[in-house]
C-alpha atoms as a PDB file:
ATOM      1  CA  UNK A   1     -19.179  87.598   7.817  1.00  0.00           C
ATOM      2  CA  UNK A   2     -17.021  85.739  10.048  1.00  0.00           C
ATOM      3  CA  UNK A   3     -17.941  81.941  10.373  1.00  0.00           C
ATOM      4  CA  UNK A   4     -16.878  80.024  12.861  1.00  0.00           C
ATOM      5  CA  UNK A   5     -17.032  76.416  14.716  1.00  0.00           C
ATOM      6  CA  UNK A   6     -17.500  76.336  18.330  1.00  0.00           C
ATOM      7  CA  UNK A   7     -14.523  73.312  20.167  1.00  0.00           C
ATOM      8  CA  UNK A   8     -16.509  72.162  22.767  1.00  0.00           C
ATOM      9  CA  UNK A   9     -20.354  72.521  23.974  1.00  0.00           C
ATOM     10  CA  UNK A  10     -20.274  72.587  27.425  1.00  0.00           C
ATOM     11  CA  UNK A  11     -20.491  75.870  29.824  1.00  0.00           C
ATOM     12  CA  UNK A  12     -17.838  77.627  28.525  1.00  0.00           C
ATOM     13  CA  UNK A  13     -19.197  77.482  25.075  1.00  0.00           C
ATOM     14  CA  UNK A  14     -22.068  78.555  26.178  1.00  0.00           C
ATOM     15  CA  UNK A  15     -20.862  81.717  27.297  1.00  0.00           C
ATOM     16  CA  UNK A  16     -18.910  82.308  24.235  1.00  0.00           C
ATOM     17  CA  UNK A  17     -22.683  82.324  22.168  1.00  0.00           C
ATOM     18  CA  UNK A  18     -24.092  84.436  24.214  1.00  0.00           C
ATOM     19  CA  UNK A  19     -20.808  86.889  24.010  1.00  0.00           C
ATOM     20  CA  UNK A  20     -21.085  86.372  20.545  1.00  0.00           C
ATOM     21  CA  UNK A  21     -24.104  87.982  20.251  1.00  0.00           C
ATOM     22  CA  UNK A  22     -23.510  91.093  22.087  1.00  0.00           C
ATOM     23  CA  UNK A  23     -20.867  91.507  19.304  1.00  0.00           C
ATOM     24  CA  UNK A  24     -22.883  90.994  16.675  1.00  0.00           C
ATOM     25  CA  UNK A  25     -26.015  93.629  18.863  1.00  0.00           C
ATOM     26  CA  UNK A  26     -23.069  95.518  18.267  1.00  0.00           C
ATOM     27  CA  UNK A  27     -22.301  95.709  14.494  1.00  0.00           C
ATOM     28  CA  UNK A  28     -20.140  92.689  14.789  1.00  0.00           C
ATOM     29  CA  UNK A  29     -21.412  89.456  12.100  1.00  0.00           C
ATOM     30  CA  UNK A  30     -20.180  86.581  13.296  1.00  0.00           C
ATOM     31  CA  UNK A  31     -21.842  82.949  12.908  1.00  0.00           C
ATOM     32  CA  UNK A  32     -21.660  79.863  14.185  1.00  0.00           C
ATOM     33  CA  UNK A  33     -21.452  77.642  12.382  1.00  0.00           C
ATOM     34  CA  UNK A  34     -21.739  74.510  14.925  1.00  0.00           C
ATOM     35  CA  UNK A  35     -20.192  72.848  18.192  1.00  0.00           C
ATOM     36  CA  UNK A  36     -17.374  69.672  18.173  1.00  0.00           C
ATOM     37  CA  UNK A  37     -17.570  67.666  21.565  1.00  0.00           C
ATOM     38  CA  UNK A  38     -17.188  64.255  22.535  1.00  0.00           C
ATOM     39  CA  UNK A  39     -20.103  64.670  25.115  1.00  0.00           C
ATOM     40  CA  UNK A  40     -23.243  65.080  23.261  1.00  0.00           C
ATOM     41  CA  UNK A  41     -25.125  65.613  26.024  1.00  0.00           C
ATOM     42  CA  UNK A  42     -22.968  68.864  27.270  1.00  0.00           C
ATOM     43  CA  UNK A  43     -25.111  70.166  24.057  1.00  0.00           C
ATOM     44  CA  UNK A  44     -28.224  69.186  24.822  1.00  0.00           C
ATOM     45  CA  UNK A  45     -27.648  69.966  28.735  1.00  0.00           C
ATOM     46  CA  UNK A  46     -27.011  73.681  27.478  1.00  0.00           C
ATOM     47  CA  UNK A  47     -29.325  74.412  24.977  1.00  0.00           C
ATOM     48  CA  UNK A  48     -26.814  75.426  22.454  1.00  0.00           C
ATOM     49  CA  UNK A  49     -28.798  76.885  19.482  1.00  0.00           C
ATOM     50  CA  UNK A  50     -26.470  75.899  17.106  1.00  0.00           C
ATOM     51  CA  UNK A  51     -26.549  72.143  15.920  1.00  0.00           C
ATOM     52  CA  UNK A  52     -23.518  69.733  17.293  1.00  0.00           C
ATOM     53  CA  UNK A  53     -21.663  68.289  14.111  1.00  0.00           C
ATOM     54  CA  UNK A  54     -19.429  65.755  15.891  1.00  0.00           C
ATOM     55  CA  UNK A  55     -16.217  64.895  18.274  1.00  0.00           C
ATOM     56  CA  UNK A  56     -13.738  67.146  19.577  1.00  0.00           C
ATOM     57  CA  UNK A  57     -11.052  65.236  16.654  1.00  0.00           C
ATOM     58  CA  UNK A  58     -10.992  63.923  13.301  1.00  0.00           C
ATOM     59  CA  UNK A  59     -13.356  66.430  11.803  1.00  0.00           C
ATOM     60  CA  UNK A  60     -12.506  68.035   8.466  1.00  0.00           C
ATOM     61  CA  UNK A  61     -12.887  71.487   9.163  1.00  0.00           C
ATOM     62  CA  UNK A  62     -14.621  73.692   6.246  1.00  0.00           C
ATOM     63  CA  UNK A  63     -13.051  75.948   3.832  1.00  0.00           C
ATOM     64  CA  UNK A  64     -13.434  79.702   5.480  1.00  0.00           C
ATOM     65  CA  UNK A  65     -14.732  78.585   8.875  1.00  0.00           C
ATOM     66  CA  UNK A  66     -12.204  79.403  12.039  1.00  0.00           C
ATOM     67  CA  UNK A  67     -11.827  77.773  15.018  1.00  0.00           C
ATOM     68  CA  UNK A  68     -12.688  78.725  18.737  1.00  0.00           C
ATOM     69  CA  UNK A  69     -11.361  76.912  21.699  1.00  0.00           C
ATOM     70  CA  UNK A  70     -14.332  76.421  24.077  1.00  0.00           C
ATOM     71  CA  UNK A  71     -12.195  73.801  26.453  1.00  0.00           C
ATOM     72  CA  UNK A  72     -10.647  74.684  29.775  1.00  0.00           C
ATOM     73  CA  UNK A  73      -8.540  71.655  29.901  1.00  0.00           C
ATOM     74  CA  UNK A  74      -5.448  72.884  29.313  1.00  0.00           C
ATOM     75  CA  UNK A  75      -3.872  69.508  28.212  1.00  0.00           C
ATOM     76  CA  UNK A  76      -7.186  68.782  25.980  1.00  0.00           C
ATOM     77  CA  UNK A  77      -6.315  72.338  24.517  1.00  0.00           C
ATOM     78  CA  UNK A  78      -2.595  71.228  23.061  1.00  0.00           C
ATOM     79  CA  UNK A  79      -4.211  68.015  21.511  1.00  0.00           C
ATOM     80  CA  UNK A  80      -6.856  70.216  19.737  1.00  0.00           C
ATOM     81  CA  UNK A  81      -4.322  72.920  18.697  1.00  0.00           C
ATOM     82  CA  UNK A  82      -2.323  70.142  17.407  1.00  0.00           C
ATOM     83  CA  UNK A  83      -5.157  68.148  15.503  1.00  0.00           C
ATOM     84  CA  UNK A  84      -5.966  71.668  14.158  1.00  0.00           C
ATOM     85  CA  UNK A  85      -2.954  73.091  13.529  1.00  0.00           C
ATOM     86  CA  UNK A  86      -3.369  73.889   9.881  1.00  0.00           C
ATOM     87  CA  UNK A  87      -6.781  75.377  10.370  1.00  0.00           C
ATOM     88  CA  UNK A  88      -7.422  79.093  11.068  1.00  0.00           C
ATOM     89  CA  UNK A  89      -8.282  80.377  14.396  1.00  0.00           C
ATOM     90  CA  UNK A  90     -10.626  82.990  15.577  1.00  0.00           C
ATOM     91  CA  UNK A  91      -9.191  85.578  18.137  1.00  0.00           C
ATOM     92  CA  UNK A  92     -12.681  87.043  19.565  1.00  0.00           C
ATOM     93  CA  UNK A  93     -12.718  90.005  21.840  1.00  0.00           C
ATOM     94  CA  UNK A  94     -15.767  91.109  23.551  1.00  0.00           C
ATOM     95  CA  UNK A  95     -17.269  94.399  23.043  1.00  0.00           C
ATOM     96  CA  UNK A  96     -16.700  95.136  26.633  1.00  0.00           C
ATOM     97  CA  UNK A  97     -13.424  94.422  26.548  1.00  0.00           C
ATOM     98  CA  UNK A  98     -10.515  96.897  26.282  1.00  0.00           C
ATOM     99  CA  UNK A  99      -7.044  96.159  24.532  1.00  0.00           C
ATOM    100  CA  UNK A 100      -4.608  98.781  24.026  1.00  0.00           C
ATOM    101  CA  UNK A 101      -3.576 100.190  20.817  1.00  0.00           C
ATOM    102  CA  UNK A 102      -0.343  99.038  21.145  1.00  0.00           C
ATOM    103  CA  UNK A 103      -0.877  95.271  22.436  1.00  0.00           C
ATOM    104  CA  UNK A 104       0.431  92.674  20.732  1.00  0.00           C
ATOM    105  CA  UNK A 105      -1.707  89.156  20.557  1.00  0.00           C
ATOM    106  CA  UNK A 106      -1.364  85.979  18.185  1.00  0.00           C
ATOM    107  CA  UNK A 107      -4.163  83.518  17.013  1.00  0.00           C
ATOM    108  CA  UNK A 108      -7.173  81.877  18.913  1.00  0.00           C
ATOM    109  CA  UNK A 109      -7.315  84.089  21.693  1.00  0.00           C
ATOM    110  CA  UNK A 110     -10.173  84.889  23.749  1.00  0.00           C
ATOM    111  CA  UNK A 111     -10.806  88.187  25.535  1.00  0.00           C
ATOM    112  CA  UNK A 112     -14.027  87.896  27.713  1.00  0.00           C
ATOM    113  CA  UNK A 113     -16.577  90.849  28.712  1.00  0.00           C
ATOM    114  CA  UNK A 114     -14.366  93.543  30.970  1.00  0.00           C
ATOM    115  CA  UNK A 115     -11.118  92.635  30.715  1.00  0.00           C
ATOM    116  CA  UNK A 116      -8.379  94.820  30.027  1.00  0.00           C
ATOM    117  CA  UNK A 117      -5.035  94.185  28.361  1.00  0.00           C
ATOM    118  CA  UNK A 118      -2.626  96.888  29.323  1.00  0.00           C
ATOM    119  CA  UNK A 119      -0.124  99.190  27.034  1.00  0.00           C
ATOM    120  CA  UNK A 120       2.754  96.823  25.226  1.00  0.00           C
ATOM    121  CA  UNK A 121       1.614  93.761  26.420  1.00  0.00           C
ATOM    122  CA  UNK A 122       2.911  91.025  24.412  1.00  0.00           C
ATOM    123  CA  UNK A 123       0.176  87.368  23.719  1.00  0.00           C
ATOM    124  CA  UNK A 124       1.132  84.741  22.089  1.00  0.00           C
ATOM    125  CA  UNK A 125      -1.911  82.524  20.696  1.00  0.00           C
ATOM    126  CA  UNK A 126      -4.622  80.133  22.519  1.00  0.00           C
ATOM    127  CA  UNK A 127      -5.328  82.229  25.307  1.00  0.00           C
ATOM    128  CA  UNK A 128      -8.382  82.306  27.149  1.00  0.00           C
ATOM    129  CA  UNK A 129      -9.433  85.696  29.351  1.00  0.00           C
ATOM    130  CA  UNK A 130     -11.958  85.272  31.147  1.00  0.00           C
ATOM    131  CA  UNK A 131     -14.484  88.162  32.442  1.00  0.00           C
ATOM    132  CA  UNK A 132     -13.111  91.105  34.660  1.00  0.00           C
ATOM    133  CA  UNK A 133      -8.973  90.095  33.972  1.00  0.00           C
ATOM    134  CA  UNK A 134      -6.480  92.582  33.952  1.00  0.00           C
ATOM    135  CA  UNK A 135      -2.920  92.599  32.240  1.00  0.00           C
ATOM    136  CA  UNK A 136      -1.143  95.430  33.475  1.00  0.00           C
ATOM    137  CA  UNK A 137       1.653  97.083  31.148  1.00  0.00           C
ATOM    138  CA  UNK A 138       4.367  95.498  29.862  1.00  0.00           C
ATOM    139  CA  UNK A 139       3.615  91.732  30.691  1.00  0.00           C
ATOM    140  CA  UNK A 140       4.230  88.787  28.461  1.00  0.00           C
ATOM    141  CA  UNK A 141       2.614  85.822  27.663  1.00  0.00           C
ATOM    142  CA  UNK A 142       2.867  83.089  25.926  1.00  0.00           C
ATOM    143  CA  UNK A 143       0.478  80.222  24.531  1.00  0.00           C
ATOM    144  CA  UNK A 144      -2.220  78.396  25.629  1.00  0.00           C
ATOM    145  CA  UNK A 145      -2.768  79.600  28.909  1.00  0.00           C
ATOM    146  CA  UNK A 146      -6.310  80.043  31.257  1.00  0.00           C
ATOM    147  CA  UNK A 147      -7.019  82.892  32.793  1.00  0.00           C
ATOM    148  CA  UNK A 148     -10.154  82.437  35.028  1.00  0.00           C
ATOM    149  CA  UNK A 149     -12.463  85.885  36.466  1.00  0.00           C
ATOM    150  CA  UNK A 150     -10.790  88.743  38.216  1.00  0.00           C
ATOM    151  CA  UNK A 151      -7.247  87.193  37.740  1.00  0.00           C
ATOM    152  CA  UNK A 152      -4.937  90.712  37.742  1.00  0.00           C
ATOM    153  CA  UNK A 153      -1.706  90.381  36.439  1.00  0.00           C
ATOM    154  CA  UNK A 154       0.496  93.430  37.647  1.00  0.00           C
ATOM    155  CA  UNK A 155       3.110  95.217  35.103  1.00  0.00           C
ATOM    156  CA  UNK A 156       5.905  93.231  33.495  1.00  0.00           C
ATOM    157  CA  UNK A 157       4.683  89.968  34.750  1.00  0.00           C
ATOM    158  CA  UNK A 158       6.296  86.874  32.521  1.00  0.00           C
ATOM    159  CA  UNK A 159       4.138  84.005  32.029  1.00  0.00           C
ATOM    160  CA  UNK A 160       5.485  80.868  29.687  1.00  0.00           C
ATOM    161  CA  UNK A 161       2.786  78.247  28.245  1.00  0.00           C
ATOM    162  CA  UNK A 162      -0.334  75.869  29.398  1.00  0.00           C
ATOM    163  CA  UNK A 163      -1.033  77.233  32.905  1.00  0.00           C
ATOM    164  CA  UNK A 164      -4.231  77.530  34.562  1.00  0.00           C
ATOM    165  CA  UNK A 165      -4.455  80.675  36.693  1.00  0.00           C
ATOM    166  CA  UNK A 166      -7.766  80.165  38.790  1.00  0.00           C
ATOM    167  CA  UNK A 167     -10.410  82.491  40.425  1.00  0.00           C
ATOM    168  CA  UNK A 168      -8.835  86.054  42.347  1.00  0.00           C
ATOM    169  CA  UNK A 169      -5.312  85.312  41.254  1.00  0.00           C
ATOM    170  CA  UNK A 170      -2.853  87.930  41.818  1.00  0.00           C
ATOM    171  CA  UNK A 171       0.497  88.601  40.794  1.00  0.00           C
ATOM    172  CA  UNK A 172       3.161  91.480  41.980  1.00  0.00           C
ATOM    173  CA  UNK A 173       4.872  93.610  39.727  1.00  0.00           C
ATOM    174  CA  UNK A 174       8.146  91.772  37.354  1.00  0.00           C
ATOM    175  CA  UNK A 175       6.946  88.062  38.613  1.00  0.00           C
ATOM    176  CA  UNK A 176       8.008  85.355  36.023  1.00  0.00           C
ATOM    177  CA  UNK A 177       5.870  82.166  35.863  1.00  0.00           C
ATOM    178  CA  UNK A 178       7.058  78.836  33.716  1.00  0.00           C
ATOM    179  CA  UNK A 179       4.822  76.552  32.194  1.00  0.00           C
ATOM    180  CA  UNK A 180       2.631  74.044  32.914  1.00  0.00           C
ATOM    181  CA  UNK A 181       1.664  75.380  36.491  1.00  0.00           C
ATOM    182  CA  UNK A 182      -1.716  75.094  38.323  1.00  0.00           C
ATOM    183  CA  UNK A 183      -2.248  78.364  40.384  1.00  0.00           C
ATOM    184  CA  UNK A 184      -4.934  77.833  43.432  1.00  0.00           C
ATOM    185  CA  UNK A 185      -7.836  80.278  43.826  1.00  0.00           C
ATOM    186  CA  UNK A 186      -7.120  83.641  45.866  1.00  0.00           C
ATOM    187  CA  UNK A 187      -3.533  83.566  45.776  1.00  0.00           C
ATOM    188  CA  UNK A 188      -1.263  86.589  46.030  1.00  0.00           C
ATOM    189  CA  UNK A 189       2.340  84.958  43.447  1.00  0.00           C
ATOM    190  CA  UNK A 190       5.080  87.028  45.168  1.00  0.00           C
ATOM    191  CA  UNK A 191       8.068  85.504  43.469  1.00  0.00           C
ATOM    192  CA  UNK A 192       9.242  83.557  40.680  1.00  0.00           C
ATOM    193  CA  UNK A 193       7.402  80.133  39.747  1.00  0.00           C
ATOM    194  CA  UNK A 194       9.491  77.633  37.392  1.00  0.00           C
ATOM    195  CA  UNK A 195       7.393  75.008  35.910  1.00  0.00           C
ATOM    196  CA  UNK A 196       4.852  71.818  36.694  1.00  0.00           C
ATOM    197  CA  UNK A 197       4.083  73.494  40.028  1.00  0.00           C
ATOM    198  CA  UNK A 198       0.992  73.685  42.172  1.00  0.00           C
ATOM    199  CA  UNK A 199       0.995  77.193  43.560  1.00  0.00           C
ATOM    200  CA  UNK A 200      -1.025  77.103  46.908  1.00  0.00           C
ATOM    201  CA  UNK A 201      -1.224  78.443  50.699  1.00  0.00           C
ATOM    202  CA  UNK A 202      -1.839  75.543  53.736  1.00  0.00           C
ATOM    203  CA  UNK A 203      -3.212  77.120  56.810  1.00  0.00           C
ATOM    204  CA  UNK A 204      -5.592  77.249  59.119  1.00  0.00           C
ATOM    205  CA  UNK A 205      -7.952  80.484  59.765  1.00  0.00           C
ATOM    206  CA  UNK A 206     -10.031  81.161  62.438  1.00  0.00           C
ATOM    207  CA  UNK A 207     -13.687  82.830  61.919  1.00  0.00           C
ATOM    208  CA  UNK A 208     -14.743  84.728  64.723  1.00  0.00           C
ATOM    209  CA  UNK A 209     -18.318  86.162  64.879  1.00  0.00           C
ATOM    210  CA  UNK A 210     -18.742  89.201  66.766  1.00  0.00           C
ATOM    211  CA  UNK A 211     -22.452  89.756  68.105  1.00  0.00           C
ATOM    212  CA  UNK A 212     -23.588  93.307  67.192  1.00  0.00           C
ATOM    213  CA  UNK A 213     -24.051  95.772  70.007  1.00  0.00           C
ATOM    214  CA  UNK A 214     -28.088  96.899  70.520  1.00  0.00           C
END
């Protein structure tokens, strides 16, 4: 059995219990141990089932429990992965999920329901991968990074540390990204991005409604 303490209580976390279970519908026995956040109510608000044993720091972590990061802050994320540095940290992948034989990945990362990781891609740890992403061949990543649904990174894409890649994100093939960037939903990254950047498009677009013909 696999027990393990749930960093943060809030939607996110939320969706990890419920992944968790389909794992362990699927043969998988992993428990939960409990929930750290410094909003009590985020547990309540969510109906978490198991019980919240305190803040997001300072808590003396149990012999043989692991860690999973259920924050999408990514500058909350380093503090925790430094508080917690000499605890152990859960990688979970969904059952859905599909990572290649010959991926490589770190610690604490989380692969949510359909996403793929492609052939010789290279993670570091703390990533998050959330449902439908898709890491084509060849790309590498490094740490603490948040991937949000459909992002679709194409082959041999190079991404650094801490950036937040939101909703629809894109990327074309051998695109290198730095750290610390904020990438805006529904964009298309064409060439390279250094670092504390805000990727995004200004412009103006015209709707036009055309009336069906009887």
């Amino acid at each position: 059995m696999e027990r393990v303490i749930i960093l943060g209580a809030g939607a996110h976390a939320a969706e990890i219990e419920g992944y968790i279970e389909d794992n362990n519908q699927a043969g998988a026995n992993i428990e939960i141990v409990g929930y750290l956040d410094d909003a009590p109510e985020n547990h309540q608000s969510y109906g978490l089932k198991a019980p919240l044993l305190g803040g997001l720091f300072g808590y003396s972590v149990p012999k043989g429990v692991q860690l999973i990061i259920a924050v999408n802050n990514v500058k909350i994320r380093e503090r925790i992965i430094e508080e917690y540095k000499k605890s152990k940290f859960f990688t979970f992948v969904h059952v859905s999920s599909r990572v290649f034989h010959n991926a490589e990945m770190g610690i604490g990362n989380i692969i949510c329901p359909f996403t793929q990781i492609g052939p010789k891609v290279k993670i570091g740890s703390f990533n998050t991968f959330n449902n439908k992403a898709s890491i084509g061949h060849d790309c590498i990543i490094g740490d603490n990074n948040i991937f949000c649904p459909n992002v679709g990174l194409s082959g041999n894409t190079h991404i650094g540390n801490s950036n937040f890649f939101s909703l629809n994100v894109a990327t074309i093939p051998n695109v290198k990204i730095g750290n610390k960037n904020i990438i805006a939903p529904n964009m298309v990254i064409e060439k390279t991005i250094k670092n504390g950047s805000y990727f995004f498009h200004r412009f103006k677009e015209v709707v036009l409604v055309i009336p069906k013909e009887n």
